[in-house]
Each structure stands twice: as structure tokens, then as C-alpha cells.
C-alpha atoms as a PDB file:
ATOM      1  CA  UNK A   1      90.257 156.845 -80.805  1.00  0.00           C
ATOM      2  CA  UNK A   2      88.179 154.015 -81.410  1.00  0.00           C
ATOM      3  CA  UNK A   3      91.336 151.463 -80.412  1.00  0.00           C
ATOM      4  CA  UNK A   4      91.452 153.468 -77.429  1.00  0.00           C
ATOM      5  CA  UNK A   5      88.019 152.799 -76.536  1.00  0.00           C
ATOM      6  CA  UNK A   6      88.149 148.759 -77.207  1.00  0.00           C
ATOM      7  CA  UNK A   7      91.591 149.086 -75.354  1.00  0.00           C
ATOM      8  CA  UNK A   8      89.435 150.804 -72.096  1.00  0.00           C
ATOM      9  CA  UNK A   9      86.698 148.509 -72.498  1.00  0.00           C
ATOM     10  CA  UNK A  10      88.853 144.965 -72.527  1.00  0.00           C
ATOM     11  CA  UNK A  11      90.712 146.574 -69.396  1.00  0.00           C
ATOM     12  CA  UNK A  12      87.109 147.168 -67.758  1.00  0.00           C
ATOM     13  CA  UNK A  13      85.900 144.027 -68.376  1.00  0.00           C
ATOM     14  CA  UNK A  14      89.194 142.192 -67.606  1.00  0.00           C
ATOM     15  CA  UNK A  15      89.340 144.176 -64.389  1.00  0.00           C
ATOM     16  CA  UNK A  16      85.454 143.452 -63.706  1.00  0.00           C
ATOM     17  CA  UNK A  17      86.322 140.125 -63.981  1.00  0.00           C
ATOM     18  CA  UNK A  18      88.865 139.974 -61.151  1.00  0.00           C
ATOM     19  CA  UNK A  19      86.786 141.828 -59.184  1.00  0.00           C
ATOM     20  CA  UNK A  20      83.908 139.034 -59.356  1.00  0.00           C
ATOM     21  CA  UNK A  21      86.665 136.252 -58.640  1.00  0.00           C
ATOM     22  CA  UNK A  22      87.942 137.969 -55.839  1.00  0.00           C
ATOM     23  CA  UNK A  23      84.793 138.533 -54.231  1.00  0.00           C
ATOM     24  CA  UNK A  24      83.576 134.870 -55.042  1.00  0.00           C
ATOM     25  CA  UNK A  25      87.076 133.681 -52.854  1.00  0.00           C
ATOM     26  CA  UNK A  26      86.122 135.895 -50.363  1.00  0.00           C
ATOM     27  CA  UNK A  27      83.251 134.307 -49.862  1.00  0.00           C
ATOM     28  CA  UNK A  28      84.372 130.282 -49.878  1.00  0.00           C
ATOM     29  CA  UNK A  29      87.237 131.432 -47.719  1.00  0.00           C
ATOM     30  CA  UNK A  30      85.327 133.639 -45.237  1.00  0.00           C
ATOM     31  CA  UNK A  31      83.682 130.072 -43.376  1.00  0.00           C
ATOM     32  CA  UNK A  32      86.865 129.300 -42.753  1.00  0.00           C
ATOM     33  CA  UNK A  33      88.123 132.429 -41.245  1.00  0.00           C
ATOM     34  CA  UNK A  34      84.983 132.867 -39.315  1.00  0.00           C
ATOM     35  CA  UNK A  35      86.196 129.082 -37.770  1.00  0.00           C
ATOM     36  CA  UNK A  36      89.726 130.052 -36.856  1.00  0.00           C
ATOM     37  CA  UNK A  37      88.148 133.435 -35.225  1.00  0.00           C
ATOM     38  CA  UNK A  38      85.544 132.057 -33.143  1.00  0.00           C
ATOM     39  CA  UNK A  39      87.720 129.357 -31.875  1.00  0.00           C
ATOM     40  CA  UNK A  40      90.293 132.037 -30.665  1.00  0.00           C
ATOM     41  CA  UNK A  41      87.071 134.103 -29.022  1.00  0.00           C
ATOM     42  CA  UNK A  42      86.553 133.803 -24.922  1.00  0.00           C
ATOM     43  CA  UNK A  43      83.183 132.222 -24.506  1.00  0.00           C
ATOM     44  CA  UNK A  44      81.341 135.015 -23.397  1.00  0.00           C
ATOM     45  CA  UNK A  45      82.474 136.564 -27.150  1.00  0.00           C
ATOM     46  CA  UNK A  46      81.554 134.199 -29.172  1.00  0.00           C
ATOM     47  CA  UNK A  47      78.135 135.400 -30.412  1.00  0.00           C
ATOM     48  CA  UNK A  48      79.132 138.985 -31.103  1.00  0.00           C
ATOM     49  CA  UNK A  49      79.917 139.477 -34.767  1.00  0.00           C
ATOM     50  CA  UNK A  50      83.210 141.649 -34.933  1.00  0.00           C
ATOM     51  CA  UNK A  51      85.722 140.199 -37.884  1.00  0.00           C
ATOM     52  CA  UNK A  52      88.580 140.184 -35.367  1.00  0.00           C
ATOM     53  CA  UNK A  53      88.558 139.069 -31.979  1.00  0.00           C
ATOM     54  CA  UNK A  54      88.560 141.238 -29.407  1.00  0.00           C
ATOM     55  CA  UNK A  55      90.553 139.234 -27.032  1.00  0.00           C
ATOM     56  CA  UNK A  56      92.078 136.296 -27.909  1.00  0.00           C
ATOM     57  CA  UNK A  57      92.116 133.066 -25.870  1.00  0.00           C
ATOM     58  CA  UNK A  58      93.731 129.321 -26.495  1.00  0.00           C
ATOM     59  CA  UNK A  59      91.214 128.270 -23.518  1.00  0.00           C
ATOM     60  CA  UNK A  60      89.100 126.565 -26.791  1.00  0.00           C
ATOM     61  CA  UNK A  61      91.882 124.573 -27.982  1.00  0.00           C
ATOM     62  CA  UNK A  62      92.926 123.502 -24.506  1.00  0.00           C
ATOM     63  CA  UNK A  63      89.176 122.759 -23.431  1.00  0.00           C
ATOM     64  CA  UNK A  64      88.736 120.684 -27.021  1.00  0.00           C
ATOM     65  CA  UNK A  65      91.630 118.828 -26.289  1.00  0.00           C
ATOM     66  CA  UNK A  66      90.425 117.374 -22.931  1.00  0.00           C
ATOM     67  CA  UNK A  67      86.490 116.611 -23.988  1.00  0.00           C
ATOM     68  CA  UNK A  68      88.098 113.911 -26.066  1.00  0.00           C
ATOM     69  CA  UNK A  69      91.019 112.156 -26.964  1.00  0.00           C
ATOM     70  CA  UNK A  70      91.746 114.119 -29.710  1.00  0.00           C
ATOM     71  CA  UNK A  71      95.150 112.168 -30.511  1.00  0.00           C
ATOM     72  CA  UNK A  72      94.045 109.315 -30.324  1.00  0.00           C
ATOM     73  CA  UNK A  73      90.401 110.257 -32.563  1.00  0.00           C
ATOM     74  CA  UNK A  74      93.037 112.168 -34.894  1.00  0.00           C
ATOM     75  CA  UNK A  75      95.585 109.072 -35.403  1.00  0.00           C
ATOM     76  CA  UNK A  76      92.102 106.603 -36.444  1.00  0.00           C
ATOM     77  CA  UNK A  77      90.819 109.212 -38.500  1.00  0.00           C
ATOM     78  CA  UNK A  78      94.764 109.837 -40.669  1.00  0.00           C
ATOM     79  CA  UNK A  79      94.605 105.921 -40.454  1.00  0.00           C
ATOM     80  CA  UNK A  80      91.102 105.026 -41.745  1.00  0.00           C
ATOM     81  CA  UNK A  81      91.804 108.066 -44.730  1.00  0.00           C
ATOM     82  CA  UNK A  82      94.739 107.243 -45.741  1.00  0.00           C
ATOM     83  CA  UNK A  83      94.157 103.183 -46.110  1.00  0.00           C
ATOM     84  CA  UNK A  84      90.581 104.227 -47.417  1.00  0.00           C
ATOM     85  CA  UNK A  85      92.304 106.285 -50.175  1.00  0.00           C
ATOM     86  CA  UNK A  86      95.624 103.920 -51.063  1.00  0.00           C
ATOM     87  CA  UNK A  87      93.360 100.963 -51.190  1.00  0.00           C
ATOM     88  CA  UNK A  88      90.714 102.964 -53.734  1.00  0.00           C
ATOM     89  CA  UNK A  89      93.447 104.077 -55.578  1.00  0.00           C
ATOM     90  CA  UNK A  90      94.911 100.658 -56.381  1.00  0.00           C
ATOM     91  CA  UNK A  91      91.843  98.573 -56.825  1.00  0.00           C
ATOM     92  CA  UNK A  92      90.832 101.810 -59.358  1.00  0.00           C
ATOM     93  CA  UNK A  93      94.442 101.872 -61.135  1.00  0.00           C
ATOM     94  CA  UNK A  94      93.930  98.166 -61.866  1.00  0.00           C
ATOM     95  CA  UNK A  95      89.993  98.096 -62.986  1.00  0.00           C
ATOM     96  CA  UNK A  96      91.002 101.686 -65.585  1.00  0.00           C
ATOM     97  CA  UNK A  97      93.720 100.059 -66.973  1.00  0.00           C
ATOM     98  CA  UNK A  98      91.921  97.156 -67.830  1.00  0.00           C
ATOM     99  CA  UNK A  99      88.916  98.693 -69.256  1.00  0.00           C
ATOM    100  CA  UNK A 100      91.218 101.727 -70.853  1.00  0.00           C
ATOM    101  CA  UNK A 101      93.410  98.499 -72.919  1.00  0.00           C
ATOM    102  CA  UNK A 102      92.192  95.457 -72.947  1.00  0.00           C
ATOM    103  CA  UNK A 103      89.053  94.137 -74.938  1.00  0.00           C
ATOM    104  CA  UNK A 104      86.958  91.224 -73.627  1.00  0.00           C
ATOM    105  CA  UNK A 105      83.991  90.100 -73.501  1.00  0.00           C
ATOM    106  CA  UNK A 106      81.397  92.158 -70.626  1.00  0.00           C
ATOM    107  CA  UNK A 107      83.841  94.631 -70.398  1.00  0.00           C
ATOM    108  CA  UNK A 108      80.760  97.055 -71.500  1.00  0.00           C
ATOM    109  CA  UNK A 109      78.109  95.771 -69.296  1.00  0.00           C
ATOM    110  CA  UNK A 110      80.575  95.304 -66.034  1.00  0.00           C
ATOM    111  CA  UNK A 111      81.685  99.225 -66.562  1.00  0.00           C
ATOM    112  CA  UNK A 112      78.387 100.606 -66.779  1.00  0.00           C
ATOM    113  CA  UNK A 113      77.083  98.264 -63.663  1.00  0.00           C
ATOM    114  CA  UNK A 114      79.961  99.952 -61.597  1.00  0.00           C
ATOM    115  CA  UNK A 115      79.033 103.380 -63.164  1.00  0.00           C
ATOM    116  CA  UNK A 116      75.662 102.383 -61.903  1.00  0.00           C
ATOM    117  CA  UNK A 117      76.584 101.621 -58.277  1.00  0.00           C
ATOM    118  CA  UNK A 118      77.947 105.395 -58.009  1.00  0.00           C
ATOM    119  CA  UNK A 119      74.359 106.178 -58.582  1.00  0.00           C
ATOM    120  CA  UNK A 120      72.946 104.082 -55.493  1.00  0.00           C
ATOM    121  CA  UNK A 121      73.092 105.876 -52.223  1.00  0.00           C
ATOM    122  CA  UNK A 122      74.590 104.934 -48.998  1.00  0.00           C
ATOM    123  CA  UNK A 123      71.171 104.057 -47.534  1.00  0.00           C
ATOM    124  CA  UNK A 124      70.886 101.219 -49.738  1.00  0.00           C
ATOM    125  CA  UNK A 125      74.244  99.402 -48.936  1.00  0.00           C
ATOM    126  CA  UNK A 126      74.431 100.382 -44.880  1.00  0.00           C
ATOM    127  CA  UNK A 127      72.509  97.250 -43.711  1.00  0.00           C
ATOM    128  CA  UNK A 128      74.019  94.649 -45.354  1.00  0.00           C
ATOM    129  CA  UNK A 129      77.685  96.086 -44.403  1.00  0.00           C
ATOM    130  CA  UNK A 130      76.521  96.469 -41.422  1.00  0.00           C
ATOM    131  CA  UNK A 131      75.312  92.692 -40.888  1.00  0.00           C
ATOM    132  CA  UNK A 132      78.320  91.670 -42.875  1.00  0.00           C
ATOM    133  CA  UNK A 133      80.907  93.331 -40.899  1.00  0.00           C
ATOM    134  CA  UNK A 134      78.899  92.874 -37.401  1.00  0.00           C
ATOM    135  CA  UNK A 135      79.599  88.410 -38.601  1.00  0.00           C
ATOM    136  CA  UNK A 136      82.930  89.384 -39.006  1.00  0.00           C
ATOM    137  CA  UNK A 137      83.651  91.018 -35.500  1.00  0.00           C
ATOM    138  CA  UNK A 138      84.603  93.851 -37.202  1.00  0.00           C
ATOM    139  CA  UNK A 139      82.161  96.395 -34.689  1.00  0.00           C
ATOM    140  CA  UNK A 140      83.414  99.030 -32.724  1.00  0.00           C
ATOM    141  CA  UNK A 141      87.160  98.348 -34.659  1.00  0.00           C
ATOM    142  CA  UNK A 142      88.763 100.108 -37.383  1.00  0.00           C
ATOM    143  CA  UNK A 143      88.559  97.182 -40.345  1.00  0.00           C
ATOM    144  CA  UNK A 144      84.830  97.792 -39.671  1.00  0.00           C
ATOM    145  CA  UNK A 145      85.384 101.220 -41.491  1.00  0.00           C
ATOM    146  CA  UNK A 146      88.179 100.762 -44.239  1.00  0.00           C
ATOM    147  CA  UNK A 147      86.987  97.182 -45.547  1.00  0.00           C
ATOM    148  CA  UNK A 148      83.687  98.228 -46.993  1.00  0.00           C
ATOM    149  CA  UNK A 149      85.094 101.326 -48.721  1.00  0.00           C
ATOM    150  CA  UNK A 150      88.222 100.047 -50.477  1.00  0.00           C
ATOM    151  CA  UNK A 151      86.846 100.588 -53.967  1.00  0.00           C
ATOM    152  CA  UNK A 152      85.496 103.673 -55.303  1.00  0.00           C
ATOM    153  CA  UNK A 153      83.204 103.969 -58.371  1.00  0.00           C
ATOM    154  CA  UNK A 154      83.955 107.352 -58.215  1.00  0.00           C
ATOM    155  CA  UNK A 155      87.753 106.699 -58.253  1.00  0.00           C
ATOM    156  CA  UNK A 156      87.278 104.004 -61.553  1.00  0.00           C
ATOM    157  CA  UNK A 157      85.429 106.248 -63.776  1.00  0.00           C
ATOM    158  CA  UNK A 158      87.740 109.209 -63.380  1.00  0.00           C
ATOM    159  CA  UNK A 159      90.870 107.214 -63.542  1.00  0.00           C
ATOM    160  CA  UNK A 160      89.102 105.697 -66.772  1.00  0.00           C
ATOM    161  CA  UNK A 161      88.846 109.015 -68.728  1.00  0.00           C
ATOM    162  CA  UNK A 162      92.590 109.587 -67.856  1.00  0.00           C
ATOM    163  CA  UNK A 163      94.161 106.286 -69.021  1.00  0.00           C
ATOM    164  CA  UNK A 164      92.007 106.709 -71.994  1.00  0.00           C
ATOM    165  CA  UNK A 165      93.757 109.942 -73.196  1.00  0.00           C
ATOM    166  CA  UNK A 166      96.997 108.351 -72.679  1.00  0.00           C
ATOM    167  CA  UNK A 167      98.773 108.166 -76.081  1.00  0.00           C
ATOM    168  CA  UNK A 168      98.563 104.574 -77.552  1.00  0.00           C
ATOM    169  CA  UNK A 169     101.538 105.068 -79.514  1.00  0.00           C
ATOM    170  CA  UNK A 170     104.023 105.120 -76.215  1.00  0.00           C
ATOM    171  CA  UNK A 171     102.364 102.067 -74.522  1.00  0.00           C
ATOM    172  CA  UNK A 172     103.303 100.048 -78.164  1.00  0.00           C
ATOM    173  CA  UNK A 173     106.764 101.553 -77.953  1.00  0.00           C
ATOM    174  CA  UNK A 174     107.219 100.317 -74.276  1.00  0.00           C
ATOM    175  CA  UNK A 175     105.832  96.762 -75.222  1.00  0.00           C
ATOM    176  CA  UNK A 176     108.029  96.762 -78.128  1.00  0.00           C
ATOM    177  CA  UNK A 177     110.716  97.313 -75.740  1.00  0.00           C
ATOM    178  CA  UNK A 178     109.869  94.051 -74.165  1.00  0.00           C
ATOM    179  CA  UNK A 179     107.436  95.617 -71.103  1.00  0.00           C
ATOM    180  CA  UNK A 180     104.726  93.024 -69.831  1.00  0.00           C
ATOM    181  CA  UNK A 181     101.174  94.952 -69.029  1.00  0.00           C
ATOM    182  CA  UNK A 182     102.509  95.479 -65.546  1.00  0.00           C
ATOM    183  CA  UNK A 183     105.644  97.343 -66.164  1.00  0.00           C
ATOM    184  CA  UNK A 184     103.420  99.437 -68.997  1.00  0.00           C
ATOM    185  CA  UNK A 185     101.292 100.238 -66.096  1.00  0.00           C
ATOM    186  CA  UNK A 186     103.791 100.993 -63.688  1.00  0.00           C
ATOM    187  CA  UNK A 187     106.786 102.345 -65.361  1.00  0.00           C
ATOM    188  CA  UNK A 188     105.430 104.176 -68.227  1.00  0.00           C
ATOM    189  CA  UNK A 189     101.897 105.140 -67.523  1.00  0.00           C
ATOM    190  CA  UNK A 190     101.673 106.089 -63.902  1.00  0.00           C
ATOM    191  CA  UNK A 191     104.722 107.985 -63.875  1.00  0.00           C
ATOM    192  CA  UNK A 192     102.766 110.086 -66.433  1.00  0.00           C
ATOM    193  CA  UNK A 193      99.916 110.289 -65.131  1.00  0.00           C
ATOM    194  CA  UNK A 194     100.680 111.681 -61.653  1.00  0.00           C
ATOM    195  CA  UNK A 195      98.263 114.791 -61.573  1.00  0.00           C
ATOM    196  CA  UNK A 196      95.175 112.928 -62.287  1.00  0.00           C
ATOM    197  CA  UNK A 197      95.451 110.375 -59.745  1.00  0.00           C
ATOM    198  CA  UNK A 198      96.978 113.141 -57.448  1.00  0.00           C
ATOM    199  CA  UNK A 199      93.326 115.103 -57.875  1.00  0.00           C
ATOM    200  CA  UNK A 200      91.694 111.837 -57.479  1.00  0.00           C
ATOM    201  CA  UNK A 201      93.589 110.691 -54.004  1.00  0.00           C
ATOM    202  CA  UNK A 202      92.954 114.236 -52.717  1.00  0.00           C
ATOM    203  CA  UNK A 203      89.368 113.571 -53.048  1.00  0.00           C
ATOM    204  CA  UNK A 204      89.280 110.418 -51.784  1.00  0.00           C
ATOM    205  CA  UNK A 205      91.302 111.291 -49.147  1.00  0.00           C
ATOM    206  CA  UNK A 206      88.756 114.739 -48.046  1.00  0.00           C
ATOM    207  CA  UNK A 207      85.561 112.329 -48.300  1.00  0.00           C
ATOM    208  CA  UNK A 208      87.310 109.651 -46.222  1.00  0.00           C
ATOM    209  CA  UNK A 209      88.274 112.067 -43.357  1.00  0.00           C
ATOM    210  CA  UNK A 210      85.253 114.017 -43.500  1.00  0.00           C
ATOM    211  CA  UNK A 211      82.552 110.733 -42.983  1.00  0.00           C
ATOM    212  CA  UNK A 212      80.562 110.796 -40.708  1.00  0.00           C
ATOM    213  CA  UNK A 213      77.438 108.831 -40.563  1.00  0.00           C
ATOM    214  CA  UNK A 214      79.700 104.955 -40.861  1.00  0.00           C
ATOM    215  CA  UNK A 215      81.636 105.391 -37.907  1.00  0.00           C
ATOM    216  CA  UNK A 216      78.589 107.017 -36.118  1.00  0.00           C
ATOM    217  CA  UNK A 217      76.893 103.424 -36.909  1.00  0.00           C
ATOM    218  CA  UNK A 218      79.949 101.378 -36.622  1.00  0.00           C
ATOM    219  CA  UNK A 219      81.659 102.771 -33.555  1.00  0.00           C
ATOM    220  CA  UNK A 220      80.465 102.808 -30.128  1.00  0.00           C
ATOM    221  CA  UNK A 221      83.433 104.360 -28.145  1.00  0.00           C
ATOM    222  CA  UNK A 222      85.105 107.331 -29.008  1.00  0.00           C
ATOM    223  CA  UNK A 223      89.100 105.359 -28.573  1.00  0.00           C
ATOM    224  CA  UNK A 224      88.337 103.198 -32.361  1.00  0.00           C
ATOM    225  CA  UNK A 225      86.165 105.977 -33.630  1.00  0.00           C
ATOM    226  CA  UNK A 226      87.023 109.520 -35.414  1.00  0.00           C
ATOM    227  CA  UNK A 227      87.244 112.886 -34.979  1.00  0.00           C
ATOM    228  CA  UNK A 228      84.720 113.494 -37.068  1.00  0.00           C
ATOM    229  CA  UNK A 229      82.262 111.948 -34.338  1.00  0.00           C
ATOM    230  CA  UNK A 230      84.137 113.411 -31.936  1.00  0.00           C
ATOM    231  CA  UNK A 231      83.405 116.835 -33.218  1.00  0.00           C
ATOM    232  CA  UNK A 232      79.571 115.765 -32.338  1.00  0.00           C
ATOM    233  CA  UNK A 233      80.134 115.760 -28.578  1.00  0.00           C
ATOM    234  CA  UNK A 234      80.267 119.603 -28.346  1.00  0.00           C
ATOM    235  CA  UNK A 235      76.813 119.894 -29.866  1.00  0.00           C
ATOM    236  CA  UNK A 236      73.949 118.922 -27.532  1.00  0.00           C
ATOM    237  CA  UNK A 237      70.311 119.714 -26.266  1.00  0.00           C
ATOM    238  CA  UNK A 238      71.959 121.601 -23.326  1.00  0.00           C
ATOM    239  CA  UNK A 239      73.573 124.019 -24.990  1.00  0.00           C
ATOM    240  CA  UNK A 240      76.535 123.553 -27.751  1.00  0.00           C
ATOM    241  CA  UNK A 241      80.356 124.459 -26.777  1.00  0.00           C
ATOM    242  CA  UNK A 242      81.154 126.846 -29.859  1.00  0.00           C
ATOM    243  CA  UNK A 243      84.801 127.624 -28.846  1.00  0.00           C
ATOM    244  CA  UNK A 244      85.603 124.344 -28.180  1.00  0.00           C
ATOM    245  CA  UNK A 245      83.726 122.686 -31.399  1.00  0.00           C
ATOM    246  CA  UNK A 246      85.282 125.727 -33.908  1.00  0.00           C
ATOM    247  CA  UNK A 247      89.034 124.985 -31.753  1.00  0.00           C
ATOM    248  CA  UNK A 248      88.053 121.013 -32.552  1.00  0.00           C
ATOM    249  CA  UNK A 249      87.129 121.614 -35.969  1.00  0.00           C
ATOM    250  CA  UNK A 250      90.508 123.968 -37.473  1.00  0.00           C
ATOM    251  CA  UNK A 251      92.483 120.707 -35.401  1.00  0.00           C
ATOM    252  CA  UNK A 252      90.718 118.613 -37.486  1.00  0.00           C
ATOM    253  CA  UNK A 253      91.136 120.824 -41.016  1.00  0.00           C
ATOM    254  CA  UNK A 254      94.703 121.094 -40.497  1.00  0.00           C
ATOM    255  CA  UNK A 255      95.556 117.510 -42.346  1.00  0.00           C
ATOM    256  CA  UNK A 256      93.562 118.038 -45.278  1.00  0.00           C
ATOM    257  CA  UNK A 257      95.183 121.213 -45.473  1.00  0.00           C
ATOM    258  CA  UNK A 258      98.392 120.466 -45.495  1.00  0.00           C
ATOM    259  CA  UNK A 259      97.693 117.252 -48.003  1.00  0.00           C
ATOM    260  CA  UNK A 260      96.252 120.064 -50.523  1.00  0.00           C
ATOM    261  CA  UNK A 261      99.187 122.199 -49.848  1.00  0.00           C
ATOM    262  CA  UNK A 262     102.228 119.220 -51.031  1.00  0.00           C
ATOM    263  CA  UNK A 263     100.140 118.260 -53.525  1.00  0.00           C
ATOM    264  CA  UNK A 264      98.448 121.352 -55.251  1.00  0.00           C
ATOM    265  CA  UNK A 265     101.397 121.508 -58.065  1.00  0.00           C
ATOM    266  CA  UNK A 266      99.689 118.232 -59.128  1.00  0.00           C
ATOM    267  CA  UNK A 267      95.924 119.316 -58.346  1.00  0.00           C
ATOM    268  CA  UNK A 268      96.586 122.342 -60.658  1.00  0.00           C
ATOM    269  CA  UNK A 269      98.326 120.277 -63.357  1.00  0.00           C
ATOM    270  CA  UNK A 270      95.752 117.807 -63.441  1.00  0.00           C
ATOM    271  CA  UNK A 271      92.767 121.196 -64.002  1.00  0.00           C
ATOM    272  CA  UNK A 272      94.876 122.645 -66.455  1.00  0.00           C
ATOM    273  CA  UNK A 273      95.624 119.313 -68.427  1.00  0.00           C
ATOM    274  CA  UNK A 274      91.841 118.911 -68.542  1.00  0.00           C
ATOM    275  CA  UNK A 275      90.930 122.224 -69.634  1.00  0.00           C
ATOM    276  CA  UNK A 276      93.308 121.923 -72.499  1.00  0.00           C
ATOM    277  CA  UNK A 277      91.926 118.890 -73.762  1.00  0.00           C
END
């Protein structure tokens, strides 16, 4: 009897439990739903509050797509993310291996000064990249916003903690085997270490694509900047386009959705090894 009763309260709890989680993914997901909804809404629908549309309309999408060059806003913004996030990936690779294995002197004080630049906001560096790319002609052009974020701090102390945990033992059997640092690096550790910097590029990659307030400073027309500013235009003192800007907006989600979809296998991997450790 008394089994019985630990065996009904474990299957309470455990089913209490799924409840919560379920709810909680209702909730992150429900945003965007609400997105994908509205932008299917005419515009005379738009403020009322049903959960399904009651007529549905690609006017939105069609009416998004001629405010502003969408292609062209899309192809700077897949650009400027994805040589944002390969160039923070390699400058990090390098700087964690060479804190994670090799000893010399600073190596201390120039690891906690980068830890320490994570800690200074944006605000503090925007004027002097500002001046320094405005000398190099780099305004209203797309070097303007990839140069000044190829290196993450971010990036460096994550990839830190994960070439840390990487067994000692096979890096000595590899240099045994006659490997120089680089082929250590690149044919025995990275191959290995896949998830991590699979969670890390994913990141890198969202906070590249979703910036906002550089190419707002950097960018004057809307051909060299990205969608992300683009997305401003349907918002204004006159009234704001909410079709158009929610059509606009699941256009611009769809990349980062389908990066987190081919790479999720390694997102997961990368939580799981983490929790385990």
C-alpha cells in the first residue's frame, strides 16, 4: 500500500513537472506564433485578438517586400553574420588554445583584461570605432560593420572552458605521434570538440544578425545596411504598418531558424556534455 502511494506520488510529481515545462514552452513559443498570425491578418484585423486568423492574406508579405529591398537588406545581413561569426570563431579557437596549453609569461593578466572587456558596454567603444572606421572610408559600407566585431570576448572565454576539459592525455599521444601544435589543434581537438563551438557560432551568429544600433550609426542607405534597420521603417510617428513589420520580421527569423535547425544535434550535445560534467 504504502509503495503504491510513493509509486502515485512520483507519477504526480513527474507528471506536474511536464505540465510546468509545457506551459513554460507555450509561453516562449507563443511571441512567435502571435508574429506569423498577425502577419497573415488583413490590416483592418490586425488589432483584434482571435488565436487564428480570420481571413488570411499574403498582402503583408507582398507590401514588406516592396517598402524595402528586402533581398538585397537580407543578402548584407547573411553576409555581415556569417563573416562576423567565422572571423570570431577563429581569432577565439586560436587565443583558447593558447591560454588552454601553453604557459608564458602574462598569460594571466592578458586573459582576465579580455574577460574584462566583456564587461565594458558598447557605449564605451562606439566613438572611437566610429572615428576609426569613418579614417578608413569604411562609412555607409559593409567592412564598416564586420571589422570592429571580429573578436568576441564572449566567444574566448567559452571556447576556454571547453579546450580546458579536453583530455591532456590524447593531445600527448597526438604529439607523440609527431603532430606540431597546429595539427593538435586541427586534427585532434576540433574534430572533438564540434558541439561546443557549434553552440558558440550559433550565438554569435543570432547576436550578429539581430544588431541593430551599429549599422543604424554606420549606415546611411538602406542598399549597404540590414534588415534589421530595415525592419525600423514600418514603425513611425504616423502610424506603424503591423502586417507588413510582423510579414518583415518571420522573413527575417527564417535564417536563424533554419541555422538552429542543421545544427541543433550539436547545440543539444554541447548542453548535455555540460550538464554531465
Amino acid at each position: 500500500m504504502a509503495r503504491s502511494a510513493v509509486t502515485a506520488g512520483a507519477a504526480a510529481a513527474t507528471a506536474a513537472k511536464h505540465a510546468a515545462l509545457i506551459a513554460l514552452s507555450l509561453l516562449a513559443v507563443f511571441p512567435l506564433y502571435w508574429m506569423v498570425v498577425t502577419s497573415l491578418k488583413p490590416e483592418v484585423d490586425v488589432y483584434t485578438s482571435h488565436l487564428l486568423p480570420l481571413r488570411i492574406t499574403l498582402q503583408n508579405y507582398a507590401d514588406a517586400w516592396q517598402a524595402i529591398p528586402m533581398p538585397r537588406m537580407l543578402g548584407n545581413s547573411m553576409l555581415v553574420a556569417v563573416s562576423q561569426t567565422a572571423a570570431q570563431l577563429l581569432t577565439s579557437i586560436l587565443a583558447a588554445y593558447a591560454f588552454s596549453r601553453w604557459t608564458f609569461r602574462g598569460s594571466g593578466l592578458i586573459y582576465g583584461l579580455i574577460a574584462l572587456t566583456w564587461l565594458v558596454p558598447f557605449q564605451v567603444i562606439m566613438i572611437p570605432n566610429y572615428v576609426a572606421i569613418s579614417e578608413f572610408g569604411w562609412r555607409d559600407h559593409l567592412l564598416g560593420l564586420i571589422v570592429p566585431n571580429m573578436v568576441s570576448a564572449f566567444a574566448v572565454l567559452q571556447l576556454y572552458n571547453a579546450f580546458r576539459s579536453y583530455p591532456y592525455t590524447l593531445i600527448e599521444a597526438a604529439r607523440l605521434d609527431g603532430a606540431s601544435d597546429w595539427g593538435i589543434l586541427w586534427r585532434t581537438m576540433l574534430p572533438n570538440l564540434k558541439a561546443p563551438i557549434a553552440s558558440v557560432g550559433i550565438l554569435l551568429f543570432i547576436t550578429s544578425w539581430n544588431d541593430y544600433f551599429w549599422p543604424l550609426l554606420v549606415t546611411t542607405r538602406l542598399e549597404n545596411s540590414t534588415i534589421q534597420k530595415g525592419l525600423q521603417l514600418f514603425i513611425s510617428s504616423e502610424g506603424n504598418m503591423w502586417g507588413a513589420l510582423m510579414a518583415a520580421t518571420t522573413i527575417a527569423s527564417l535564417p536563424v531558424l533554419l541555422l538552429y535547425l542543421l545544427l541543433q544535434r550539436q547545440i543539444i550535445d554541447s548542453f548535455l556534455k555540460g550538464g554531465l560534467k
